[in-house]
PDB file of N, CA and C in Angstrom:
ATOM      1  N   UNK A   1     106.203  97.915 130.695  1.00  0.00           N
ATOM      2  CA  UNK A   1     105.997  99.305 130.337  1.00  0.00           C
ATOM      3  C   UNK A   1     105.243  99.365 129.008  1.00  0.00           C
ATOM      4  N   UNK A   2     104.335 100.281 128.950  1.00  0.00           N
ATOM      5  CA  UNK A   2     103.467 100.523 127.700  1.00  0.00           C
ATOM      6  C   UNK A   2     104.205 101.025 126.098  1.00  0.00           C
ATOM      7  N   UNK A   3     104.101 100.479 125.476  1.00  0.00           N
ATOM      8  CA  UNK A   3     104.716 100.637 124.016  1.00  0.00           C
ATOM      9  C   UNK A   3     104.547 102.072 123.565  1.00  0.00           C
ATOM     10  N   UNK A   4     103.358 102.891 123.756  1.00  0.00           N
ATOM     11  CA  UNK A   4     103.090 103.850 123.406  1.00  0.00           C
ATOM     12  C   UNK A   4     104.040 105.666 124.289  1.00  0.00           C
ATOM     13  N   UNK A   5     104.063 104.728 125.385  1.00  0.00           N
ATOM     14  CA  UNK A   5     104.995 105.632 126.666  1.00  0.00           C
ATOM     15  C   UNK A   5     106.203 105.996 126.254  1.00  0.00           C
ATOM     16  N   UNK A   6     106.982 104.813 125.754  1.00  0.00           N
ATOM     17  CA  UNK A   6     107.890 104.899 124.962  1.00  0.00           C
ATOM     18  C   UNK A   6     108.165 105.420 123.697  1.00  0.00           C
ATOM     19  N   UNK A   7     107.045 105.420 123.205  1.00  0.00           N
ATOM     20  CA  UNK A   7     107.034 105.919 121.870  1.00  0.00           C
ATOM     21  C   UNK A   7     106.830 107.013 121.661  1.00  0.00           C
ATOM     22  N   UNK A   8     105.994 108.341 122.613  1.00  0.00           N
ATOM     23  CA  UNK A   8     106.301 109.536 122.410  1.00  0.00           C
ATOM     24  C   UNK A   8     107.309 110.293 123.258  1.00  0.00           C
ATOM     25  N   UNK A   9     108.018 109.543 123.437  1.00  0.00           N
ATOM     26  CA  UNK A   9     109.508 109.972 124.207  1.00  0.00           C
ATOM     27  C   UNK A   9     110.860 109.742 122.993  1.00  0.00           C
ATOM     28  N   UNK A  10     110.199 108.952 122.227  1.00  0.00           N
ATOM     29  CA  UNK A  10     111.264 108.503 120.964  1.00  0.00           C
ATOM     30  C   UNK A  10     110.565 109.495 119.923  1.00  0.00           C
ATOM     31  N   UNK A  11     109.752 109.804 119.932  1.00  0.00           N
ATOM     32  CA  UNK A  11     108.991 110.949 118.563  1.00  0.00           C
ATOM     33  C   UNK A  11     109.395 112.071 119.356  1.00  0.00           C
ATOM     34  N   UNK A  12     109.210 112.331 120.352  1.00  0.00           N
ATOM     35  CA  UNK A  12     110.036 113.770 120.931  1.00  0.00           C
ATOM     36  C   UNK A  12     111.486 113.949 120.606  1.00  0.00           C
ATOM     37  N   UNK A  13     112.659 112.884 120.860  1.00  0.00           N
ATOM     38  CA  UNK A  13     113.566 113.205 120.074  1.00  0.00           C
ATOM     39  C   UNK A  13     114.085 113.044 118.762  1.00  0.00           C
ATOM     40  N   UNK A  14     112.889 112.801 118.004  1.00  0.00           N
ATOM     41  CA  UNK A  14     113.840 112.589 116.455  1.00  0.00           C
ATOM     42  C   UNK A  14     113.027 114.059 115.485  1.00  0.00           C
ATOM     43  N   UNK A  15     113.162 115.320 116.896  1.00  0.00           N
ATOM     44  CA  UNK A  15     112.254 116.459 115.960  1.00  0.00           C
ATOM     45  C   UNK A  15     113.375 116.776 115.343  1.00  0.00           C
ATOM     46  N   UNK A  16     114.398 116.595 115.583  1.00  0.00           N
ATOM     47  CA  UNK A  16     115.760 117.378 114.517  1.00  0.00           C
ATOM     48  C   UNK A  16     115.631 116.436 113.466  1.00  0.00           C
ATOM     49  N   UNK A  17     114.796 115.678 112.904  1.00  0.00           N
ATOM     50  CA  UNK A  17     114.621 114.996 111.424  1.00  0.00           C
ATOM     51  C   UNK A  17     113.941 115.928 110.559  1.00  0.00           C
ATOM     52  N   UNK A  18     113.683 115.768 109.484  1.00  0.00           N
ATOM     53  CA  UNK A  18     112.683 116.427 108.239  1.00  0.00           C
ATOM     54  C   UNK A  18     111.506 116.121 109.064  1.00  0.00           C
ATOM     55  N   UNK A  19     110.590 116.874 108.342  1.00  0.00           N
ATOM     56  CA  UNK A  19     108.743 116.582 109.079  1.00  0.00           C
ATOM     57  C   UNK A  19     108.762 115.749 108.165  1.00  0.00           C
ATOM     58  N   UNK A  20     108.584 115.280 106.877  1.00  0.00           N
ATOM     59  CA  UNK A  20     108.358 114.465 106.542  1.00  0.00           C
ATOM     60  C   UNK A  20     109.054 112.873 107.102  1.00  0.00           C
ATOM     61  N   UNK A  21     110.251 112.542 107.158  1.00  0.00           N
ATOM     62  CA  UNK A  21     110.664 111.448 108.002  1.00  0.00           C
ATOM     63  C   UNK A  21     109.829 111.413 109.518  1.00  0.00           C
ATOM     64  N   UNK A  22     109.819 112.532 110.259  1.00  0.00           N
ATOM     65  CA  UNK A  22     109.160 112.484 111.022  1.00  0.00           C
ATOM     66  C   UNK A  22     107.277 111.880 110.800  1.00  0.00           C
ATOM     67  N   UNK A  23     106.747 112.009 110.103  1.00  0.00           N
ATOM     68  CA  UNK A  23     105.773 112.042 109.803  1.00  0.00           C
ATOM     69  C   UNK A  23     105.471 110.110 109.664  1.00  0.00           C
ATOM     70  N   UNK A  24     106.814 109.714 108.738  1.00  0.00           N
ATOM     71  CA  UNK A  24     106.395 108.285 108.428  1.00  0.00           C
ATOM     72  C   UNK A  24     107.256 107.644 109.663  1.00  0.00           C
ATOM     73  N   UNK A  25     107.759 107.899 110.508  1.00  0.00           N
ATOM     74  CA  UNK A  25     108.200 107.236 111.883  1.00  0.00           C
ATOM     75  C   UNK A  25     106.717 106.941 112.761  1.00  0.00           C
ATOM     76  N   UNK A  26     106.145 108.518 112.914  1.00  0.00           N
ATOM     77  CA  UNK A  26     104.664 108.822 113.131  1.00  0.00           C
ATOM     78  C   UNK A  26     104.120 107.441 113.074  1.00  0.00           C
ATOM     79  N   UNK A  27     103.887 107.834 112.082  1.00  0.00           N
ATOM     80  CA  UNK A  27     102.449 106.910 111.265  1.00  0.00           C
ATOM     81  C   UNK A  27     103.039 104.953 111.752  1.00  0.00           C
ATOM     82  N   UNK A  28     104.061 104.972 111.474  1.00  0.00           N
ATOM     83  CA  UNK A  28     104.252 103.490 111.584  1.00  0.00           C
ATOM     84  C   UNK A  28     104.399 102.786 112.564  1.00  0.00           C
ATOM     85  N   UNK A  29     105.125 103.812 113.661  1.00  0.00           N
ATOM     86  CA  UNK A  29     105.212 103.502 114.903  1.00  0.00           C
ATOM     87  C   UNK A  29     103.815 103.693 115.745  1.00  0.00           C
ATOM     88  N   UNK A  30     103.361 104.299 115.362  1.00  0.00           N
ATOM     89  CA  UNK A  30     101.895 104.237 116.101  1.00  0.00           C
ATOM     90  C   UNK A  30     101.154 103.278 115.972  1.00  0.00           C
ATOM     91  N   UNK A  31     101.128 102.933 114.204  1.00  0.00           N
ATOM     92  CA  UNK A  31     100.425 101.574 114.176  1.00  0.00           C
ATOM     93  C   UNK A  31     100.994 100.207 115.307  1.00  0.00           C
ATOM     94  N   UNK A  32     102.320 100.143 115.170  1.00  0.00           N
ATOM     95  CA  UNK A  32     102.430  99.389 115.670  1.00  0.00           C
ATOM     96  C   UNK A  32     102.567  99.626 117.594  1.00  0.00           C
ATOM     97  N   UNK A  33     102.287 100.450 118.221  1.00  0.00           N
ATOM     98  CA  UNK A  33     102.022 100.688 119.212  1.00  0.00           C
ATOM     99  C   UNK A  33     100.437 100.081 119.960  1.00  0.00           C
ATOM    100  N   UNK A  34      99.574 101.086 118.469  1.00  0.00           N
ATOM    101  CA  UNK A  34      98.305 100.217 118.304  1.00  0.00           C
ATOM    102  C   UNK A  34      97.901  98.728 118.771  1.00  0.00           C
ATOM    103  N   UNK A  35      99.609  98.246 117.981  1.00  0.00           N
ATOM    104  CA  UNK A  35      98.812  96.569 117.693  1.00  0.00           C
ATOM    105  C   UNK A  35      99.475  96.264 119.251  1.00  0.00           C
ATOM    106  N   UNK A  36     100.603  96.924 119.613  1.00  0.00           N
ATOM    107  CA  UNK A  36     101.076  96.033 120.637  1.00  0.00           C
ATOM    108  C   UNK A  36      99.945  95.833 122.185  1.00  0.00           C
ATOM    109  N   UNK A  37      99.046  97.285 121.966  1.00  0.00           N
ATOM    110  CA  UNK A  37      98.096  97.901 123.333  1.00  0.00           C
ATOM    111  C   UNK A  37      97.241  96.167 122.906  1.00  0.00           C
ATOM    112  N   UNK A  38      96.705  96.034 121.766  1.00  0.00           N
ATOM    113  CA  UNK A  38      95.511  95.198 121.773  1.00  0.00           C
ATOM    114  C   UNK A  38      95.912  94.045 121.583  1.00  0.00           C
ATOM    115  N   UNK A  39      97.357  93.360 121.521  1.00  0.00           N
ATOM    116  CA  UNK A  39      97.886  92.314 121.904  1.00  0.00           C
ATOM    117  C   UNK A  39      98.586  91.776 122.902  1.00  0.00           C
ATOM    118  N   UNK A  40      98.303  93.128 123.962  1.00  0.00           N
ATOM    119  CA  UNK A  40      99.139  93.216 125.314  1.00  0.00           C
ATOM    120  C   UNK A  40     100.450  92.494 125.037  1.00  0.00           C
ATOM    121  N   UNK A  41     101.100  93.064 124.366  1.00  0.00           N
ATOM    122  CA  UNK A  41     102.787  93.011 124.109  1.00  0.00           C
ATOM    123  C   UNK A  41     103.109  94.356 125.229  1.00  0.00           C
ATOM    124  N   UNK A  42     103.719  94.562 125.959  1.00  0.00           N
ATOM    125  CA  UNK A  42     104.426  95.825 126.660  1.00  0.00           C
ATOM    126  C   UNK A  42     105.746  95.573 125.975  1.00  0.00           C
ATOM    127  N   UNK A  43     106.279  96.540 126.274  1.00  0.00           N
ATOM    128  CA  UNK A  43     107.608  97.372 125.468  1.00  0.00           C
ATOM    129  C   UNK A  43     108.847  96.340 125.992  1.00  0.00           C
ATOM    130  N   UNK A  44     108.836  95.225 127.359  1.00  0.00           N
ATOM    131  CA  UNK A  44     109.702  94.001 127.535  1.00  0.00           C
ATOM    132  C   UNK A  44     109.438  93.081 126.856  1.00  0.00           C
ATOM    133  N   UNK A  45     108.442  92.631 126.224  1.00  0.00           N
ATOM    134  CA  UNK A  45     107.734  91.554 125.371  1.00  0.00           C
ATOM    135  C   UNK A  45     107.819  91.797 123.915  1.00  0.00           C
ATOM    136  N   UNK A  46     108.833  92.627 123.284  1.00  0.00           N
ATOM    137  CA  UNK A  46     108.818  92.822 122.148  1.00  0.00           C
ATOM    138  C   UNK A  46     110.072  91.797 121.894  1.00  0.00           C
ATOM    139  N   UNK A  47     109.789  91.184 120.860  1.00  0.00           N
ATOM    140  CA  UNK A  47     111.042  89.956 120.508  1.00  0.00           C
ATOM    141  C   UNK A  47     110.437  89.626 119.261  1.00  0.00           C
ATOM    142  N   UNK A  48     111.530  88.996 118.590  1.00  0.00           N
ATOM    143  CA  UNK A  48     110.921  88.496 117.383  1.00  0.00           C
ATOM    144  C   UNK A  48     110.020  87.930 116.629  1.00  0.00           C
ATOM    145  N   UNK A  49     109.472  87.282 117.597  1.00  0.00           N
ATOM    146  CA  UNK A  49     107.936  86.322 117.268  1.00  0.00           C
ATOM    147  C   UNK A  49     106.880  87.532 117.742  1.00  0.00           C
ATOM    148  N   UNK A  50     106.959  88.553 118.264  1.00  0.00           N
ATOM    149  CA  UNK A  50     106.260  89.907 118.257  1.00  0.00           C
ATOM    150  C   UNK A  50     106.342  90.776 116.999  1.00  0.00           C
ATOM    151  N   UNK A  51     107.442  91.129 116.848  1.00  0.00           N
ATOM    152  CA  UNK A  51     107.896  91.910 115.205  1.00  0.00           C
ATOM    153  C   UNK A  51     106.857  90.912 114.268  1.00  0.00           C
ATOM    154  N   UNK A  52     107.562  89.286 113.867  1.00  0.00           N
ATOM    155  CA  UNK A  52     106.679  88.961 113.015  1.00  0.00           C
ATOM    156  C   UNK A  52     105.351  88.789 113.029  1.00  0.00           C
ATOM    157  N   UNK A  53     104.654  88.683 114.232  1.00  0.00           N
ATOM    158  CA  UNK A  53     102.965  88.872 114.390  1.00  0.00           C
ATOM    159  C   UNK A  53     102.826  90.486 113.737  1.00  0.00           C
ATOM    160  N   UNK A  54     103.303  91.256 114.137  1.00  0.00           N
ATOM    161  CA  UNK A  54     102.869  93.031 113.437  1.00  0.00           C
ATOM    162  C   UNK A  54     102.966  92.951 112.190  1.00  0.00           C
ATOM    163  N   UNK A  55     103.983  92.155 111.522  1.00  0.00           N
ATOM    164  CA  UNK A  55     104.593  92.125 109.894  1.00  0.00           C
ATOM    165  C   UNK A  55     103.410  91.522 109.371  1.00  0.00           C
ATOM    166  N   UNK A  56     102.819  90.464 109.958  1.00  0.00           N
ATOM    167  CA  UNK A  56     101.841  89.793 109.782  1.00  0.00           C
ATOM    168  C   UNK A  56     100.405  90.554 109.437  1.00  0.00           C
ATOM    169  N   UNK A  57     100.119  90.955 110.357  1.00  0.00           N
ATOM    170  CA  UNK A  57      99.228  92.110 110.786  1.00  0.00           C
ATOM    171  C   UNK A  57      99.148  93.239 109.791  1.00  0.00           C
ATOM    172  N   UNK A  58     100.443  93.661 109.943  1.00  0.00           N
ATOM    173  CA  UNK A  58     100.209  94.704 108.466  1.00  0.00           C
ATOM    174  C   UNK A  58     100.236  94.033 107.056  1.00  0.00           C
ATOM    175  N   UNK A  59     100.678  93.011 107.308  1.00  0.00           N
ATOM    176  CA  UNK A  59     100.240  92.477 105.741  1.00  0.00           C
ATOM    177  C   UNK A  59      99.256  92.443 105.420  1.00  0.00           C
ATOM    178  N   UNK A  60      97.937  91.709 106.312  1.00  0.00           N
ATOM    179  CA  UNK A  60      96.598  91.790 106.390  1.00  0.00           C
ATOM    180  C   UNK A  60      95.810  92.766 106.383  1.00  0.00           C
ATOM    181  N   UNK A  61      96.308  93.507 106.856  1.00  0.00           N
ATOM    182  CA  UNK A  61      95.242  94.891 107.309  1.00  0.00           C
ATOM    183  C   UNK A  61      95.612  96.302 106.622  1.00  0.00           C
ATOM    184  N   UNK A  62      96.565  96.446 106.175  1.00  0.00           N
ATOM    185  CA  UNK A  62      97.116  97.416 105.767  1.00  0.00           C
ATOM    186  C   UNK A  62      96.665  97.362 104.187  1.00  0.00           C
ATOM    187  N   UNK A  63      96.472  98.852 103.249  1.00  0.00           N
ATOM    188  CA  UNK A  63      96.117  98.728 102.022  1.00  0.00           C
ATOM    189  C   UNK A  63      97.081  99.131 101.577  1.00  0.00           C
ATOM    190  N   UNK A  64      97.458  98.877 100.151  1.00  0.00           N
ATOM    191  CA  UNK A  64      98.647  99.750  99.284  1.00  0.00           C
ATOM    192  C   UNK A  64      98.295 100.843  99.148  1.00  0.00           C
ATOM    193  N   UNK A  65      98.957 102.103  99.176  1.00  0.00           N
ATOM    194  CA  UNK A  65      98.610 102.992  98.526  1.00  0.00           C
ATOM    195  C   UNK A  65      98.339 103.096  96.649  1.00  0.00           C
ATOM    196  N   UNK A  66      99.312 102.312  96.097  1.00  0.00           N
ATOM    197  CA  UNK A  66      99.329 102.157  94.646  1.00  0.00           C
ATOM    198  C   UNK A  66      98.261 101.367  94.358  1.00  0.00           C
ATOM    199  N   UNK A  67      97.447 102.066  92.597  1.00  0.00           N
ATOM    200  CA  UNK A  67      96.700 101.645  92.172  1.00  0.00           C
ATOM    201  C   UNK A  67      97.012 100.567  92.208  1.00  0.00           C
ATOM    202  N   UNK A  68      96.111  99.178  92.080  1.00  0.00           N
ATOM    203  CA  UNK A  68      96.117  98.172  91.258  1.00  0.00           C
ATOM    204  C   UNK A  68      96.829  97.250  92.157  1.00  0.00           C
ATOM    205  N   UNK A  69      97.419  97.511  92.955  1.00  0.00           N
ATOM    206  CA  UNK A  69      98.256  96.675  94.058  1.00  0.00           C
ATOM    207  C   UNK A  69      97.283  96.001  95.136  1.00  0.00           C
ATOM    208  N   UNK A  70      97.281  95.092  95.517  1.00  0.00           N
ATOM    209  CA  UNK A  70      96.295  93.573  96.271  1.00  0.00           C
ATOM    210  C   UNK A  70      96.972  93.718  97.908  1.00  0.00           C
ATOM    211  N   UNK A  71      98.490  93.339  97.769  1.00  0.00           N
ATOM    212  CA  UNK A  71      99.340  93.231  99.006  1.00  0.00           C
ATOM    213  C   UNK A  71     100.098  94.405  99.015  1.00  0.00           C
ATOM    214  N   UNK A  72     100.783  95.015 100.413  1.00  0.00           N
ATOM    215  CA  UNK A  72     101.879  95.450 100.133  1.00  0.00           C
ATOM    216  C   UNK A  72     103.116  95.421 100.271  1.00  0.00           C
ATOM    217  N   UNK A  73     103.600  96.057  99.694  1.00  0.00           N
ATOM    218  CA  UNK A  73     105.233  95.251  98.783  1.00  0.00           C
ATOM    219  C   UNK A  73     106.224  95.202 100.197  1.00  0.00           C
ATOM    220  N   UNK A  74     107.172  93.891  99.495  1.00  0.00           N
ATOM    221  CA  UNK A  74     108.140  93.911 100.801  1.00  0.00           C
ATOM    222  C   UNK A  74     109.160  94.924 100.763  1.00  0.00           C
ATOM    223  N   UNK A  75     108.732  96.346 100.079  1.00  0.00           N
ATOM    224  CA  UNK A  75     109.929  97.597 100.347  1.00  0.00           C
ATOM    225  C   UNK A  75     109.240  98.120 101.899  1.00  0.00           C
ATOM    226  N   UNK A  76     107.780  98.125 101.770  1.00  0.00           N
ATOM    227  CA  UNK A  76     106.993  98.876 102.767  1.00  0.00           C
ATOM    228  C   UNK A  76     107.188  98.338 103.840  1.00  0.00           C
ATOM    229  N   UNK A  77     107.005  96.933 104.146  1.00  0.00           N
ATOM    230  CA  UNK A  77     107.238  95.824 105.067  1.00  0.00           C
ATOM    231  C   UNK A  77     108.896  96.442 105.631  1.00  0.00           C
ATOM    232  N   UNK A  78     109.969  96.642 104.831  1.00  0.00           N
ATOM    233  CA  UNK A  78     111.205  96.706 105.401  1.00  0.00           C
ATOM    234  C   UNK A  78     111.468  98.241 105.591  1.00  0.00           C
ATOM    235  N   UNK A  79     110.259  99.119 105.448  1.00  0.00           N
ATOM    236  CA  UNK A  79     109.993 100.394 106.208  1.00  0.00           C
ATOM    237  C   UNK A  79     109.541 100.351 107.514  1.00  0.00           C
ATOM    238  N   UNK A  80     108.691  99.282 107.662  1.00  0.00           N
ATOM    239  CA  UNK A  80     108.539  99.063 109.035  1.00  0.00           C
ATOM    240  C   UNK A  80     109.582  98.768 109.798  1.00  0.00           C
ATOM    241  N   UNK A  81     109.906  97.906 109.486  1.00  0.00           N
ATOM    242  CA  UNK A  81     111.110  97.065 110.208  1.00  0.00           C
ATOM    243  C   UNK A  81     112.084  98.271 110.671  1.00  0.00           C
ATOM    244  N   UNK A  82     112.632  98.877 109.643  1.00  0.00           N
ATOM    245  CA  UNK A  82     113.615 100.240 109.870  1.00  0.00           C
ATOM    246  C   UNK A  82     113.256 100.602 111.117  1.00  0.00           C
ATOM    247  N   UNK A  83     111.921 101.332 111.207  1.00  0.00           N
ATOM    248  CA  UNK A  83     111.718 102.279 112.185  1.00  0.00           C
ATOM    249  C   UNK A  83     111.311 101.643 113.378  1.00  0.00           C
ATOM    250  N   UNK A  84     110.871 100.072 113.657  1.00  0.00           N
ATOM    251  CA  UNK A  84     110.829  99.488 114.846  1.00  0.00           C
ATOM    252  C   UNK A  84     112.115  99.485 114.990  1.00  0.00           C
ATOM    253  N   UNK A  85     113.093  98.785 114.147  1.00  0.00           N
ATOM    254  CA  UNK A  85     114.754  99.263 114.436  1.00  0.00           C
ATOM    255  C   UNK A  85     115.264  99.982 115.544  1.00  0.00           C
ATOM    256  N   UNK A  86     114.992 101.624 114.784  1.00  0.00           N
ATOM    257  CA  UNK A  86     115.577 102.892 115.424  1.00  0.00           C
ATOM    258  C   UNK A  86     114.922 102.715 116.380  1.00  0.00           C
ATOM    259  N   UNK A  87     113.596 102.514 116.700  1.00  0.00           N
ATOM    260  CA  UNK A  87     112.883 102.879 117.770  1.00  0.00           C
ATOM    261  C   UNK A  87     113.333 102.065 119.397  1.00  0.00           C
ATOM    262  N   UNK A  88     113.675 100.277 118.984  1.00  0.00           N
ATOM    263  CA  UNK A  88     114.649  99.463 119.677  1.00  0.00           C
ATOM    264  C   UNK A  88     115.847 100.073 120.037  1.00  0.00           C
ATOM    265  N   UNK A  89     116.188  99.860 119.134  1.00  0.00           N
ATOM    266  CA  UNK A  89     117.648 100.752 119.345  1.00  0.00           C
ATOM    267  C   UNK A  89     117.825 101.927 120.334  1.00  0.00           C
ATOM    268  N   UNK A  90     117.036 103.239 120.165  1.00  0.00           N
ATOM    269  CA  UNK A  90     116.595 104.378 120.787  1.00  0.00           C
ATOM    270  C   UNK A  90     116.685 104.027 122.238  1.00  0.00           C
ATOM    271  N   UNK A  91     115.628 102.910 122.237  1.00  0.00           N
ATOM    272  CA  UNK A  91     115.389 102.302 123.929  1.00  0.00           C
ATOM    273  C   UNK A  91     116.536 101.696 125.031  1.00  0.00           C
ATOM    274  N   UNK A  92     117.575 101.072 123.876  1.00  0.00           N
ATOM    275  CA  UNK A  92     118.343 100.382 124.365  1.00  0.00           C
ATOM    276  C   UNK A  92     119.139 101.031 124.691  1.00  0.00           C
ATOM    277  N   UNK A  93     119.331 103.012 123.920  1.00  0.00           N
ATOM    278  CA  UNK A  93     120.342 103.711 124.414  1.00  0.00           C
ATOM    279  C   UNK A  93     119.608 104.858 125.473  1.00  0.00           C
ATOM    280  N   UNK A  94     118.584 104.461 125.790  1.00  0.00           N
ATOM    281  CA  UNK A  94     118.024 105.601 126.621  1.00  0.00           C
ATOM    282  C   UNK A  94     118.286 105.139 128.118  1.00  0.00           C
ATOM    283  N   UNK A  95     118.467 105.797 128.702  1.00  0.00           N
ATOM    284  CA  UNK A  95     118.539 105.397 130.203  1.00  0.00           C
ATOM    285  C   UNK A  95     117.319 104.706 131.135  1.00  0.00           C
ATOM    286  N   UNK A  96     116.033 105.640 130.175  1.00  0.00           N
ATOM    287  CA  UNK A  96     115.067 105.231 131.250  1.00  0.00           C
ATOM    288  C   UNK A  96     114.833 103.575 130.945  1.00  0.00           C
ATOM    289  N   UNK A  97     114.534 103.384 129.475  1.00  0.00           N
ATOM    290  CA  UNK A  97     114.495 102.561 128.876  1.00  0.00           C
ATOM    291  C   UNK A  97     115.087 100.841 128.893  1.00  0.00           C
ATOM    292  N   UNK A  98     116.362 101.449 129.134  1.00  0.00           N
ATOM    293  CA  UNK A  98     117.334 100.198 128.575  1.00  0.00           C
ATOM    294  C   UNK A  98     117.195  98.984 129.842  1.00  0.00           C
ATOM    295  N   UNK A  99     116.488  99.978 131.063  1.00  0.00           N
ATOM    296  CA  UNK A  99     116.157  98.937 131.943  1.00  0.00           C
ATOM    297  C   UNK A  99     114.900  98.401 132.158  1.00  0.00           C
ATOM    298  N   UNK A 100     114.225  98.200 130.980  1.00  0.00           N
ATOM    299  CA  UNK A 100     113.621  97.295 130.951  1.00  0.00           C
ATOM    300  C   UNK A 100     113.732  95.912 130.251  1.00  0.00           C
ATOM    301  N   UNK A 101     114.911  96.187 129.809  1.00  0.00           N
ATOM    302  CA  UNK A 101     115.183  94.805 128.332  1.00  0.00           C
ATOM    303  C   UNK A 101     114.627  94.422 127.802  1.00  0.00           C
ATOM    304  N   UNK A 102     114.186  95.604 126.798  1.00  0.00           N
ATOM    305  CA  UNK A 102     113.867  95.804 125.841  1.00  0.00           C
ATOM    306  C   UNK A 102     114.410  95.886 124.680  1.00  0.00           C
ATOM    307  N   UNK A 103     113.547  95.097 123.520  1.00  0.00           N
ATOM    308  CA  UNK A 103     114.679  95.223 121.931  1.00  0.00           C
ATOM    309  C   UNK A 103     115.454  93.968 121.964  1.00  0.00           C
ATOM    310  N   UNK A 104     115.018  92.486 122.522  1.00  0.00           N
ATOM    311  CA  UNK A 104     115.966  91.686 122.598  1.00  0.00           C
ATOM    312  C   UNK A 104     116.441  91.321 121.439  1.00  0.00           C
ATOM    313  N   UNK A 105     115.375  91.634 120.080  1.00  0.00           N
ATOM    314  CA  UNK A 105     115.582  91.128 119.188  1.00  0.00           C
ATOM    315  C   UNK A 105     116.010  91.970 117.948  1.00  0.00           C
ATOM    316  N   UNK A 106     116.971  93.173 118.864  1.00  0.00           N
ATOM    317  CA  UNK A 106     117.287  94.389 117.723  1.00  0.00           C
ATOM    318  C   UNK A 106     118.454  93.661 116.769  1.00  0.00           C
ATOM    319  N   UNK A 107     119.781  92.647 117.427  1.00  0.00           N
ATOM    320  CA  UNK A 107     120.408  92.116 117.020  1.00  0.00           C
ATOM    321  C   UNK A 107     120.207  91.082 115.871  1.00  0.00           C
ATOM    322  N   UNK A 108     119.472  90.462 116.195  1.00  0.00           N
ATOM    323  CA  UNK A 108     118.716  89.484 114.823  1.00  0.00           C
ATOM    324  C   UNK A 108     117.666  89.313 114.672  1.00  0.00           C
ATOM    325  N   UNK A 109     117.820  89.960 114.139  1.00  0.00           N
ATOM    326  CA  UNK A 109     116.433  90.199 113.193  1.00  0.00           C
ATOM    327  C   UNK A 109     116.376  88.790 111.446  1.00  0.00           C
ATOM    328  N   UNK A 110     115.409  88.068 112.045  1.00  0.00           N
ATOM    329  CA  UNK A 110     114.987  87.124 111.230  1.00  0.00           C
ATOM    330  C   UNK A 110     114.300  87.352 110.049  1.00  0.00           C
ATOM    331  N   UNK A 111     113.960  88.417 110.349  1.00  0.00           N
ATOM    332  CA  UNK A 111     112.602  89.000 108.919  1.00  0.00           C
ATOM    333  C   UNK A 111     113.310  89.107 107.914  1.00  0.00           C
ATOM    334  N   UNK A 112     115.056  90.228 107.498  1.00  0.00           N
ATOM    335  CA  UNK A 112     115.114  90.889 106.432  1.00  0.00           C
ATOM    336  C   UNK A 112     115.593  89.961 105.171  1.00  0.00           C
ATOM    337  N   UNK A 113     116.012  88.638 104.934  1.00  0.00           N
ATOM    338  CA  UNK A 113     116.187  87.838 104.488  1.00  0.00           C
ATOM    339  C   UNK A 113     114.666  87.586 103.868  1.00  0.00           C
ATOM    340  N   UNK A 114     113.691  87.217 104.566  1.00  0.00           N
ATOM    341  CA  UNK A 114     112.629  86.559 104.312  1.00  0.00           C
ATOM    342  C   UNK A 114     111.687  88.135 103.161  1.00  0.00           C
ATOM    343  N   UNK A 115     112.013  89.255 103.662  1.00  0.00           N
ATOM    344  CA  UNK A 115     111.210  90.616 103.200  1.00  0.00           C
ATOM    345  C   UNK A 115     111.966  90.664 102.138  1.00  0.00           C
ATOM    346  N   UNK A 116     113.095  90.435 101.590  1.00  0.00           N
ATOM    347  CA  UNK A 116     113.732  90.877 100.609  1.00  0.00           C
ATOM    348  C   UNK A 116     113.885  89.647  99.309  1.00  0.00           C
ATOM    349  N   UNK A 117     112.959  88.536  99.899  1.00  0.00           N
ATOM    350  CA  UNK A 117     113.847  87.268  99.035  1.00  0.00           C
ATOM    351  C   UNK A 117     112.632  87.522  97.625  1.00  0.00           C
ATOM    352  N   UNK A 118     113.481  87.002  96.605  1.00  0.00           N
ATOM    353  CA  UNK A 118     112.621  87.521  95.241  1.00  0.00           C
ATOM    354  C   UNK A 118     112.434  88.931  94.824  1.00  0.00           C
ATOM    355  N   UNK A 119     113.312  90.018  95.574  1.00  0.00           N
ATOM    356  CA  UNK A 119     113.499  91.202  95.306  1.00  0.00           C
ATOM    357  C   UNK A 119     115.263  91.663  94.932  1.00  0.00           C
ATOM    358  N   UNK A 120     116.279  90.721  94.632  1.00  0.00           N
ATOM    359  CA  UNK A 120     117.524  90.709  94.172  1.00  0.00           C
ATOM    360  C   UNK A 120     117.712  90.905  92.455  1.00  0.00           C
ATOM    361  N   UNK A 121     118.334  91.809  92.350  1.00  0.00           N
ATOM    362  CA  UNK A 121     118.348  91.897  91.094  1.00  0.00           C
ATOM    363  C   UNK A 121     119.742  90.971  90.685  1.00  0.00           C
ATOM    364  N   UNK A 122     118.950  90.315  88.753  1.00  0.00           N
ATOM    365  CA  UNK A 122     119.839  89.473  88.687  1.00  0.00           C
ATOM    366  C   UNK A 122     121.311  89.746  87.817  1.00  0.00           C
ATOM    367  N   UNK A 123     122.366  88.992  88.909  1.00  0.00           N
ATOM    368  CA  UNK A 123     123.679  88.913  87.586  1.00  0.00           C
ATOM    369  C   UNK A 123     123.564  88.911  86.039  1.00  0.00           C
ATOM    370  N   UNK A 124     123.750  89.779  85.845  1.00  0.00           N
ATOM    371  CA  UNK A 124     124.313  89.929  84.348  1.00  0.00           C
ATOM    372  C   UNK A 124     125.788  88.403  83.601  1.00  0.00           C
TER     373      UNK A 124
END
């Protein structure tokens, strides 16, 4: 099933959010809908070594918004992640969805360790 099929069936129900949350679900989930059409990932083929090719992907391709910034930061990176999250998740509780087995990799997720390391603030 197409990533994108799914995805405005999951933006149809999260209109009871703020427009603004709505807006950056939007934007991120599309990108990565984007990447999945031109990497022929379908919406059963999403697994972890998929997540990290997109993480990848937006590392590369994506600009900071902040002046002076080269990469962007692993807060933005674990904005993504969030909303592929919900969006897994979403699938796994939807009826039409959940039969495709899809989201194998909503449970472990390998990335947030790796997005967050060197961002711990230290003991006093």
């Amino acid at each position: 099933m197409d990533v994108h099929e799914a995805l405005v069936d999951y933006l149809a129900s999260i209109k009871h959010l703020d427009e603004k949350s709505q807006a950056g679900y939007q934007q991120r989930l599309l990108l990565f809908a984007g990447w999945a059409n031109a990497q022929r990932v379908s919406l059963e083929l999403v697994n972890n070594k998929a997540v990290q090719a997109f993480l990848a992907y937006v590392r590369t391709h994506q600009k900071p918004h902040k002046a002076g910034k080269e990469i962007i930061s692993t807060y933005t990176l674990a904005s993504y992640v969030r909303c592929l999250w919900a969006f897994l998740h979403w699938c796994l509780a939807d009826e039409q969805y959940k039969e495709q087995q899809v989201g194998r990799c909503v449970y472990a997720y390998p990335c947030g360790h790796r997005l967050y390391q060197g961002r711990a603030k230290k003991k006093e």
